[in-house]
Protein backbone atom coordinates (compact mmCIF):
# COMPACT_ATOMS: atom_id res chain seq x y z
CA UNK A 1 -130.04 13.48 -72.98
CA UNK A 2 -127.28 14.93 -70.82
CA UNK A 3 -127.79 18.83 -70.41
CA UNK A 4 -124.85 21.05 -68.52
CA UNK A 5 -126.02 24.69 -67.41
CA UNK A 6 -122.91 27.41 -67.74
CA UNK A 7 -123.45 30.70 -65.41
CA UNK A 8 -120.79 33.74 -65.45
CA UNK A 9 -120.60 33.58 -61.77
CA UNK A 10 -122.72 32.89 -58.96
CA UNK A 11 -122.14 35.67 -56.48
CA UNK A 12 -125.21 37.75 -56.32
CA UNK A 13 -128.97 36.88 -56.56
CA UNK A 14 -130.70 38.80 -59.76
CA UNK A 15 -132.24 38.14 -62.62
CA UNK A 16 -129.57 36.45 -64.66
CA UNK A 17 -130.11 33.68 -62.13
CA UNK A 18 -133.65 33.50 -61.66
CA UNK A 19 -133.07 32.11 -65.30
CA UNK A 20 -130.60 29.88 -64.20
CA UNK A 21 -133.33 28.40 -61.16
CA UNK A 22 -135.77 27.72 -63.74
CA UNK A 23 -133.16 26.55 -66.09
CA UNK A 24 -132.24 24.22 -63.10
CA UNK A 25 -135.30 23.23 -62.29
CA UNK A 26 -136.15 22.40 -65.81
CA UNK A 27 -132.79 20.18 -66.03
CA UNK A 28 -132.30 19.14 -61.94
CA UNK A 29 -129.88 16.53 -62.93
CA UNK A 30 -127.77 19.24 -64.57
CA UNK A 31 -124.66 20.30 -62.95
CA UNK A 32 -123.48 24.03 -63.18
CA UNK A 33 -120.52 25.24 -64.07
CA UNK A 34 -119.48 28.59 -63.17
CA UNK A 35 -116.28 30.43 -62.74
CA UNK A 36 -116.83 31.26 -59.03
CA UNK A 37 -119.45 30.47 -56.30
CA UNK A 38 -120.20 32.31 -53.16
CA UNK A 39 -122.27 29.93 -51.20
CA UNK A 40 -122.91 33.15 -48.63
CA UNK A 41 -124.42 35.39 -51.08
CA UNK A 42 -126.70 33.04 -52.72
CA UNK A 43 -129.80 30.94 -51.78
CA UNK A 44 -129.54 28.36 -49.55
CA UNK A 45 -131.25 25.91 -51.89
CA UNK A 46 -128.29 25.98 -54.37
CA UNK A 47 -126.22 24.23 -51.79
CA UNK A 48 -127.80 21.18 -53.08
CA UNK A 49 -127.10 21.71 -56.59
CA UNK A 50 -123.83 19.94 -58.22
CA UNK A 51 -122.10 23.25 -58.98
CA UNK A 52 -118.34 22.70 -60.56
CA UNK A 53 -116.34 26.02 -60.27
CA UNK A 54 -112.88 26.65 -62.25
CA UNK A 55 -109.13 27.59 -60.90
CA UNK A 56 -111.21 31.10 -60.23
CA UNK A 57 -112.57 29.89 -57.00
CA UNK A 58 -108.84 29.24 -55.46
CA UNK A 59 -107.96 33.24 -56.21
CA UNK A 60 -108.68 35.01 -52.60
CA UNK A 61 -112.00 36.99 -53.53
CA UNK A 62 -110.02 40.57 -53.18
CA UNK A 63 -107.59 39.87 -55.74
CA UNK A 64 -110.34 38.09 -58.10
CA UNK A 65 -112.57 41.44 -57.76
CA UNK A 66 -110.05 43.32 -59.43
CA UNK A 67 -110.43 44.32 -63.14
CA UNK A 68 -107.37 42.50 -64.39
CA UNK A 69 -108.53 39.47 -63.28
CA UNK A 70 -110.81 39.90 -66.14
CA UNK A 71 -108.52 38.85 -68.85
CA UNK A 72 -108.16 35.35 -66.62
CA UNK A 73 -111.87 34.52 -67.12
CA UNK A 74 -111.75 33.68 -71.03
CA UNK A 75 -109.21 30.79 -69.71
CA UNK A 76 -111.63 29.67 -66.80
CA UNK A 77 -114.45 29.15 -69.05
CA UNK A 78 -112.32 27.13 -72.10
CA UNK A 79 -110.53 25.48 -69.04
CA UNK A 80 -114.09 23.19 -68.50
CA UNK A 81 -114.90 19.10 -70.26
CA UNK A 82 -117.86 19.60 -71.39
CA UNK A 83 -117.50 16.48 -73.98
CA UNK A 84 -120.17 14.31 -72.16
CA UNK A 85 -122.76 16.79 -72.58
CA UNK A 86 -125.19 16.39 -75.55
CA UNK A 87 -126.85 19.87 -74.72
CA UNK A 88 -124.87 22.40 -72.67
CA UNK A 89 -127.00 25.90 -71.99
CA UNK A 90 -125.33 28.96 -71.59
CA UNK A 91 -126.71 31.90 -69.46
CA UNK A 92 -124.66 35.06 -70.02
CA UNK A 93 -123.76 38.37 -70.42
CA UNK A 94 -119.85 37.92 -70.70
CA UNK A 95 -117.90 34.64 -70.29
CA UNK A 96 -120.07 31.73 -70.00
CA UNK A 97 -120.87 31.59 -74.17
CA UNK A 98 -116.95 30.87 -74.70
CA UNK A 99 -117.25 26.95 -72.78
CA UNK A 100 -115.68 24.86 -76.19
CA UNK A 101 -118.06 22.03 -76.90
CA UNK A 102 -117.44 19.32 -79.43
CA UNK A 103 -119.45 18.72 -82.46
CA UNK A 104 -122.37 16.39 -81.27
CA UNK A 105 -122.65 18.85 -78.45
CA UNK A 106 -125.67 21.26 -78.98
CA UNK A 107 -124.78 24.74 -77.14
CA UNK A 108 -127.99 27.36 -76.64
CA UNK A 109 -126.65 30.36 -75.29
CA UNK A 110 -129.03 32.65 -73.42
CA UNK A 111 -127.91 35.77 -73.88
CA UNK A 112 -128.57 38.36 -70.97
CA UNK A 113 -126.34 40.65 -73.03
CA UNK A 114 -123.29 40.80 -74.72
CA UNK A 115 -120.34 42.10 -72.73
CA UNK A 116 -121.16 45.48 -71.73
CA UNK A 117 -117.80 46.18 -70.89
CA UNK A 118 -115.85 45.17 -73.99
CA UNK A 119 -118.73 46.51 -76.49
CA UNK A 120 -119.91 49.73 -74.97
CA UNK A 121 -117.07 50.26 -73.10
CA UNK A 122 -117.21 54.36 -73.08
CA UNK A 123 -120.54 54.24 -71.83
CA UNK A 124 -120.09 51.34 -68.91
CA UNK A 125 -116.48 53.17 -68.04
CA UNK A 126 -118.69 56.53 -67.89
CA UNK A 127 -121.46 55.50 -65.75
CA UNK A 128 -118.50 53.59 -63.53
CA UNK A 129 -117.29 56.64 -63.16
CA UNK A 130 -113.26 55.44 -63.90
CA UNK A 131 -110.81 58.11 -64.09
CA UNK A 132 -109.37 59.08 -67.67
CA UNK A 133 -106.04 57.77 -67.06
CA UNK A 134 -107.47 54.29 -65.88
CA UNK A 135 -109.66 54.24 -69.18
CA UNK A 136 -106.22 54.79 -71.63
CA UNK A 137 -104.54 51.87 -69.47
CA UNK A 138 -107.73 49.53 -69.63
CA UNK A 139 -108.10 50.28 -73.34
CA UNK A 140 -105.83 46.89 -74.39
CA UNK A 141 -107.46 44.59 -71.77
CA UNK A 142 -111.15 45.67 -73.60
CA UNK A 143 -109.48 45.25 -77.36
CA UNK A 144 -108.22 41.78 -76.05
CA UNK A 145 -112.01 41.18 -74.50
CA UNK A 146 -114.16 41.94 -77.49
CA UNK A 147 -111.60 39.87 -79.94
CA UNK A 148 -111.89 36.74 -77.72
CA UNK A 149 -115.79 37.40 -77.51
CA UNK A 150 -115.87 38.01 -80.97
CA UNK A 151 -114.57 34.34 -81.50
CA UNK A 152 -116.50 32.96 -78.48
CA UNK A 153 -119.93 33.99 -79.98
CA UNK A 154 -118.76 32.05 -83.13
CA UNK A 155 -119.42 28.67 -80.75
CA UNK A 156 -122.70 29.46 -79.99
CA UNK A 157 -124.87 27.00 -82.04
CA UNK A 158 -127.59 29.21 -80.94
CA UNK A 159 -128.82 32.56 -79.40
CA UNK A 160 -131.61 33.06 -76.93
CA UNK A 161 -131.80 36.69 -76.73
CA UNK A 162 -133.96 37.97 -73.27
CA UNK A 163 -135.18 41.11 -74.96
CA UNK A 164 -135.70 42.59 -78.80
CA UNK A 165 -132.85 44.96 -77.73
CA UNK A 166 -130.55 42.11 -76.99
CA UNK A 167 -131.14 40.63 -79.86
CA UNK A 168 -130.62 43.66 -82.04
CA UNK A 169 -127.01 43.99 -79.81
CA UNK A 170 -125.98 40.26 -80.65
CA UNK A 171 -127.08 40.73 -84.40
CA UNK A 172 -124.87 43.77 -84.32
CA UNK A 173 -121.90 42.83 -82.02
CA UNK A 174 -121.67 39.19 -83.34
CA UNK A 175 -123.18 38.78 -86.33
CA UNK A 176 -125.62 36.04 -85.26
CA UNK A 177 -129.24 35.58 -85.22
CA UNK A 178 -131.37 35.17 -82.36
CA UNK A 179 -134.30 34.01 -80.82
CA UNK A 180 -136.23 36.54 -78.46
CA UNK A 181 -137.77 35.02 -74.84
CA UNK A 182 -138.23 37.00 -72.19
CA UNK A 183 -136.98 36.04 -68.55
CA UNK A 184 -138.83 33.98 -66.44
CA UNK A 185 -141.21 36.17 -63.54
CA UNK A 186 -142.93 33.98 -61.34
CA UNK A 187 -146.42 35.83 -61.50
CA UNK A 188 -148.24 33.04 -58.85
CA UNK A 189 -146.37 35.28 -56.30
CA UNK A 190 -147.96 38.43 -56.54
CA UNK A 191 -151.42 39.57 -56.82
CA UNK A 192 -153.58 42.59 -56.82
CA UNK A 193 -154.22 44.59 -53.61
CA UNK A 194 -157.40 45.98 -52.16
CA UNK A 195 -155.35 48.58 -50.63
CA UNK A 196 -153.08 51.29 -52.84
CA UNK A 197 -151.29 53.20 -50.38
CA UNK A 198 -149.49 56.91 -51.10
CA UNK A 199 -146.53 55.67 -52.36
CA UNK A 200 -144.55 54.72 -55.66
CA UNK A 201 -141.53 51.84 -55.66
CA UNK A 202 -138.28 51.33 -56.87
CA UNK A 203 -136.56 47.81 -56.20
CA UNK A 204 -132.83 48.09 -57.39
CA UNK A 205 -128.96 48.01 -56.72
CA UNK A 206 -127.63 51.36 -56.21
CA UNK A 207 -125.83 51.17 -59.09
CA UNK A 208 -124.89 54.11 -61.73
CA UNK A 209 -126.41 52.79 -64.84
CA UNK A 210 -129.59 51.84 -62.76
CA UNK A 211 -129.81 56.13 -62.38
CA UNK A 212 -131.73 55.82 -58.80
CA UNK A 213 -130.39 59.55 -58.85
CA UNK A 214 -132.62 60.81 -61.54
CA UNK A 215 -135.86 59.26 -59.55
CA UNK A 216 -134.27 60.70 -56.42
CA UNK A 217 -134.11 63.78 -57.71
CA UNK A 218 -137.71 64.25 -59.22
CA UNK A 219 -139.22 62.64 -56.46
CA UNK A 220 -137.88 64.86 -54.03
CA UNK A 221 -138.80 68.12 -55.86
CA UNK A 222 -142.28 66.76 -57.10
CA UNK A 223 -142.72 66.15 -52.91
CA UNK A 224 -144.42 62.47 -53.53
CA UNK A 225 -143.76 60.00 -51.44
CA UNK A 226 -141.00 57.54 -52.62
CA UNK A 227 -139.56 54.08 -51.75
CA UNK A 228 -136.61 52.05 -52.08
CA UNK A 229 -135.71 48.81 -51.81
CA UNK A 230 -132.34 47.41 -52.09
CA UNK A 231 -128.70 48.39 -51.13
CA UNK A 232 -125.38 49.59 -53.32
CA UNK A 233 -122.36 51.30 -53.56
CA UNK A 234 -124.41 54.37 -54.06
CA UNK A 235 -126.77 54.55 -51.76
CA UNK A 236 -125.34 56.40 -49.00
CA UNK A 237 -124.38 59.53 -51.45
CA UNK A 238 -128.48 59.06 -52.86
CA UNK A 239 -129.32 59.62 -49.16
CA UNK A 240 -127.29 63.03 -48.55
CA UNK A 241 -129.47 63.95 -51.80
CA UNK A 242 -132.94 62.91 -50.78
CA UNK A 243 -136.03 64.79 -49.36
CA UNK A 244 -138.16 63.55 -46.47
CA UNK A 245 -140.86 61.82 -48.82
CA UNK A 246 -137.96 59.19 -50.27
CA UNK A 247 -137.80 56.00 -48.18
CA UNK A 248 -134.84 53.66 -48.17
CA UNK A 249 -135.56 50.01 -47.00
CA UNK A 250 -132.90 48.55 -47.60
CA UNK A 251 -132.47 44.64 -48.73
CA UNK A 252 -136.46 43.70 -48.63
CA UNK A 253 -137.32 40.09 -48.11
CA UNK A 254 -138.81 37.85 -50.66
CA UNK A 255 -141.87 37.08 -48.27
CA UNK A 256 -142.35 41.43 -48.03
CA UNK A 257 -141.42 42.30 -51.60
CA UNK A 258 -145.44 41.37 -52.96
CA UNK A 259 -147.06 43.50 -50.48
CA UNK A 260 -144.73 46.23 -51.08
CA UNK A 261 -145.68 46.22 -54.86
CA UNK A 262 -149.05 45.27 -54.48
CA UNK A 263 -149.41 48.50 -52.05
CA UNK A 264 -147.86 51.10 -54.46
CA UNK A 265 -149.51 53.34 -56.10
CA UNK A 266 -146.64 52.45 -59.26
CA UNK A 267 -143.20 51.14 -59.99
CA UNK A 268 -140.54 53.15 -61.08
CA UNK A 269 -137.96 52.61 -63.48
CA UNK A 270 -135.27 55.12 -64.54
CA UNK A 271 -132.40 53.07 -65.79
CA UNK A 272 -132.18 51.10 -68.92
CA UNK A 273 -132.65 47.69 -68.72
CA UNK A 274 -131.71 44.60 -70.75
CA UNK A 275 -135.33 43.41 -69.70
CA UNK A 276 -136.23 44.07 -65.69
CA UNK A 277 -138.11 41.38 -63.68
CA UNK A 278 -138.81 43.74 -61.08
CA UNK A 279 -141.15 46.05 -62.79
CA UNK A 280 -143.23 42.67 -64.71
CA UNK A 281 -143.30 41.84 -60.52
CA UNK A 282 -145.46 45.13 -60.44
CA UNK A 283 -147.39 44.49 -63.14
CA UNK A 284 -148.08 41.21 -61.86
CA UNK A 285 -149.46 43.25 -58.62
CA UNK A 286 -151.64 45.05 -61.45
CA UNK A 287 -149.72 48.24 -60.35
CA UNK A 288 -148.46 50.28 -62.90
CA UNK A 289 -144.60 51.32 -64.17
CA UNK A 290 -142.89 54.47 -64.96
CA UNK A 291 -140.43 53.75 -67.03
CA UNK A 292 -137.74 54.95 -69.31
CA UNK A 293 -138.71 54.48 -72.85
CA UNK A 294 -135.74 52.21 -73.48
CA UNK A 295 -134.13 48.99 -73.50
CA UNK A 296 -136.46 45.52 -72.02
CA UNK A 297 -139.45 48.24 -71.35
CA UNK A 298 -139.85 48.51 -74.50
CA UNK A 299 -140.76 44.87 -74.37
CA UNK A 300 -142.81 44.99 -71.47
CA UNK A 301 -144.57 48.06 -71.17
CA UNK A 302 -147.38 49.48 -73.13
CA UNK A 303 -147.76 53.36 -72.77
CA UNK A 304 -150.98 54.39 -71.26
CA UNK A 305 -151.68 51.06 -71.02
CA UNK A 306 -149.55 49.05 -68.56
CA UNK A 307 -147.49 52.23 -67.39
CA UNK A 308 -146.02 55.42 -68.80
CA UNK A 309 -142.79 55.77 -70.85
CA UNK A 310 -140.58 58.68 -70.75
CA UNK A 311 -138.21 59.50 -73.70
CA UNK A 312 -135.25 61.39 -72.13
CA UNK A 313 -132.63 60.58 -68.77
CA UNK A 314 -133.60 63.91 -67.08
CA UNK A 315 -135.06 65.28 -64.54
CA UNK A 316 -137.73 66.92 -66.36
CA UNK A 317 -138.86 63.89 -68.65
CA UNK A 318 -139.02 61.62 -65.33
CA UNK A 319 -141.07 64.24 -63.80
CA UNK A 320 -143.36 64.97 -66.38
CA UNK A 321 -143.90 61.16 -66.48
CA UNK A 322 -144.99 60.48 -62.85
CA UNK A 323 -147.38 63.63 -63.86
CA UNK A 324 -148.59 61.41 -66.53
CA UNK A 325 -149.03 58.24 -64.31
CA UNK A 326 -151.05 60.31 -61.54
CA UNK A 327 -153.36 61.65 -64.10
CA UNK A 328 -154.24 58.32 -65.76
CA UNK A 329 -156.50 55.81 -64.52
CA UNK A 330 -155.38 52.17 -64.96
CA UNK A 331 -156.65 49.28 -65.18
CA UNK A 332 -155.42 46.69 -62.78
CA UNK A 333 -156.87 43.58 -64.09
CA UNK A 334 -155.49 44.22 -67.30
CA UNK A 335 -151.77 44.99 -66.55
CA UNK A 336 -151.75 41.73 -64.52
CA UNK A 337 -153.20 40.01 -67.38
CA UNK A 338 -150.48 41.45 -69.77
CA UNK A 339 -147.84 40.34 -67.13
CA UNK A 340 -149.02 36.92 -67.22
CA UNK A 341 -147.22 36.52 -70.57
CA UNK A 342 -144.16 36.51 -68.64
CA UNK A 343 -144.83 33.71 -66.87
CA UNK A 344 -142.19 30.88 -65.76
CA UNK A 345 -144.39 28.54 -67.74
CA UNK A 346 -144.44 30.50 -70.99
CA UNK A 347 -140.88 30.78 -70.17
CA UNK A 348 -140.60 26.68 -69.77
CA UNK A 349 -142.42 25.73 -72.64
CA UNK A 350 -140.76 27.91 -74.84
CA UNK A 351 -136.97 26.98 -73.70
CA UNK A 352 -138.25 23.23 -74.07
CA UNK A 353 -139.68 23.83 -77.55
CA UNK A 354 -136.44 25.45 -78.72
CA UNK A 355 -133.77 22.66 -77.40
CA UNK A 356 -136.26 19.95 -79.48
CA UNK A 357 -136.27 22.28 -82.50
CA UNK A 358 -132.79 23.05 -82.62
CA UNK A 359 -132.21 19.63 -82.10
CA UNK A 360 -133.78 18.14 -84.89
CA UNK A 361 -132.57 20.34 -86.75
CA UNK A 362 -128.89 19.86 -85.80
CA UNK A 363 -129.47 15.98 -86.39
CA UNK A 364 -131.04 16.67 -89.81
CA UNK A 365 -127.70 18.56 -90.55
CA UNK A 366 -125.64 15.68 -89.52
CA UNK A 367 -127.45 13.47 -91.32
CA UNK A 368 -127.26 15.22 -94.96
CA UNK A 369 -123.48 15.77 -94.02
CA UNK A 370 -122.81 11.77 -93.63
């Protein structure tokens, strides 16, 4: 069986391509074929990989950033032979679903989301903070987007969704069914601590629709002792805003990121998520997450339980949470347990199960239709 793995673009290390590692690993003979690769930015194990980029990769990376080089990644994606292929797995949340395979070709996409920017486009232009006048002049570049990925969801034979949210999105956006797994978190990593230290998490880009501010904010006025991980566009403007109790790291390394959730007294969410690895990560540390009630936490969280779930953006609802998380005594052995449900290997087998399902069924099809 000859499997190809599709990727939007491989120029930052997140979630999205944790799945595609596993995916790898799962299928190492697989080569990946993404619009553009930045060797720098990712791991240095994915040197090794047979990764295939499109005409994308030849555009100087300033001129490529730009938002009308949007409209040229539809044409990357159709520009790829995937005819060889008998399985080729998508992992996306914009152009990697529109690939064109032929008929004996079986294509699973797994769906990180559908295009935030061509679907919710108010709300991602909002949080992105793009003047007015930019929005009017973008507005036929997004109606040209969600046409094309309105047809490119139609060649999807089928939908992995990585949350129930996601799945409700791609139901409603495209019309399609899907089937919900959850991301891959490599639990073996972390473990519970001994030691709970004085301090609550967040790992994260700085980022507007992550909404560091709001946990900024009510950390710095509730006067408990905050930390961040991670770097962004925002972060030097979160700094200017921050009391003496919020800590920013910076870029933690994967060997420090364990102890640093393991040693928290909880993780802390504010943003909505599609899913979040991150705060599973905690859970894995048997540490507990504050959360927006929202989005992948939803799927992940149990209030009271495995963390505490706040209904509103705000301030207030954020602060009323952490409130809520001080007073409540959790139990660590049981939010790791409920994290181990996350697992790569649930993940595996249930990726594995699907391609043989789907499979069969898509012979049985042929079959009937001969």
């Amino acid at each position: 069986m000859k499997v190809a793995i599709i990727h939007d673009f491989l120029v930052q290390n997140g979630g999205a391509e944790k799945v595609v590692e596993v995916l790898h690993g799962m299928y190492p003979d697989a080569p990946i074929y993404t619009s553009i690769y930045d060797s720098a930015a990712m791991p240095a194990s994915y040197r090794s990989w047979d990764i295939r980029t499109s005409f994308l990769q030849k555009i100087p990376k300033k001129r490529l950033s730009h938002r009308l080089a949007l409209l040229l990644y539809p044409l990357a994606f159709e520009s790829f032979d995937l005819s060889q292929y008998d399985v080729v797995i998508s992992s996306s949340s914009s152009f990697a679903k529109g690939v064109i395979t032929q008929p004996h070709t079986l294509h699973i996409c797994y769906c990180h989301a559908p295009m935030r920017f061509a679907w919710t486009t108010r709300t991602y232009l909002e949080n992105e903070r793009v003047a007015r006048p930019l929005r009017t002049l973008l507005a036929p570049g997004t109606h040209y987007l969600r046409n094309w990925d309105a047809i490119a969801a139609l060649r999807v034979d089928q939908f992995v969704a990585n949350s129930s949210v996601v799945a409700r999105r791609i139901n409603k956006f495209y019309r399609a069914k899907s089937r919900v797994i959850h991301p891959p978190v490599d639990t073996s990593r972390f473990s519970i601590s001994p030691v709970v230290e004085d301090y609550y998490v967040m790992v994260s880009r700085a980022v507007p629709y992550k909404r560091l501010d709001l946990a900024v904010d009510a950390f710095t006025a509730l006067g408990i002792p905050l930390k961040i991980a991670g770097s962004g566009r925002q972060m030097e403007e979160l700094k200017k805003r921050a009391g003496s109790n919020v800590s920013f790291l910076g870029r933690v390394s994967d060997a420090d990121l364990p102890g640093l959730l393991a040693r928290a007294k909880g993780y802390v969410m504010p943003g909505e998520e599609d899913f979040g690895i991150a705060p599973v990560e905690a859970n894995a540390c048997g540490r507990p997450v504050v959360a927006y009630g929202a989005g992948g936490a939803l799927d992940s969280q149990i209030d009271g339980k495995t963390g505490i779930l706040f209904p509103e953006q705000t301030v207030q609802s954020l602060s009323d949470a952490i409130k809520r998380a001080e007073a409540t005594e959790f139990d660590p052995q049981y939010i790791r347990n409920h994290a181990l449900g996350f697992d790569t290997e649930v993940f595996r087998e249930k990726i594995q199960a699907l391609v043989q399902e789907v499979l069969i069924h898509q012979k049985h099809v042929h079959s009937k239709m001969v």
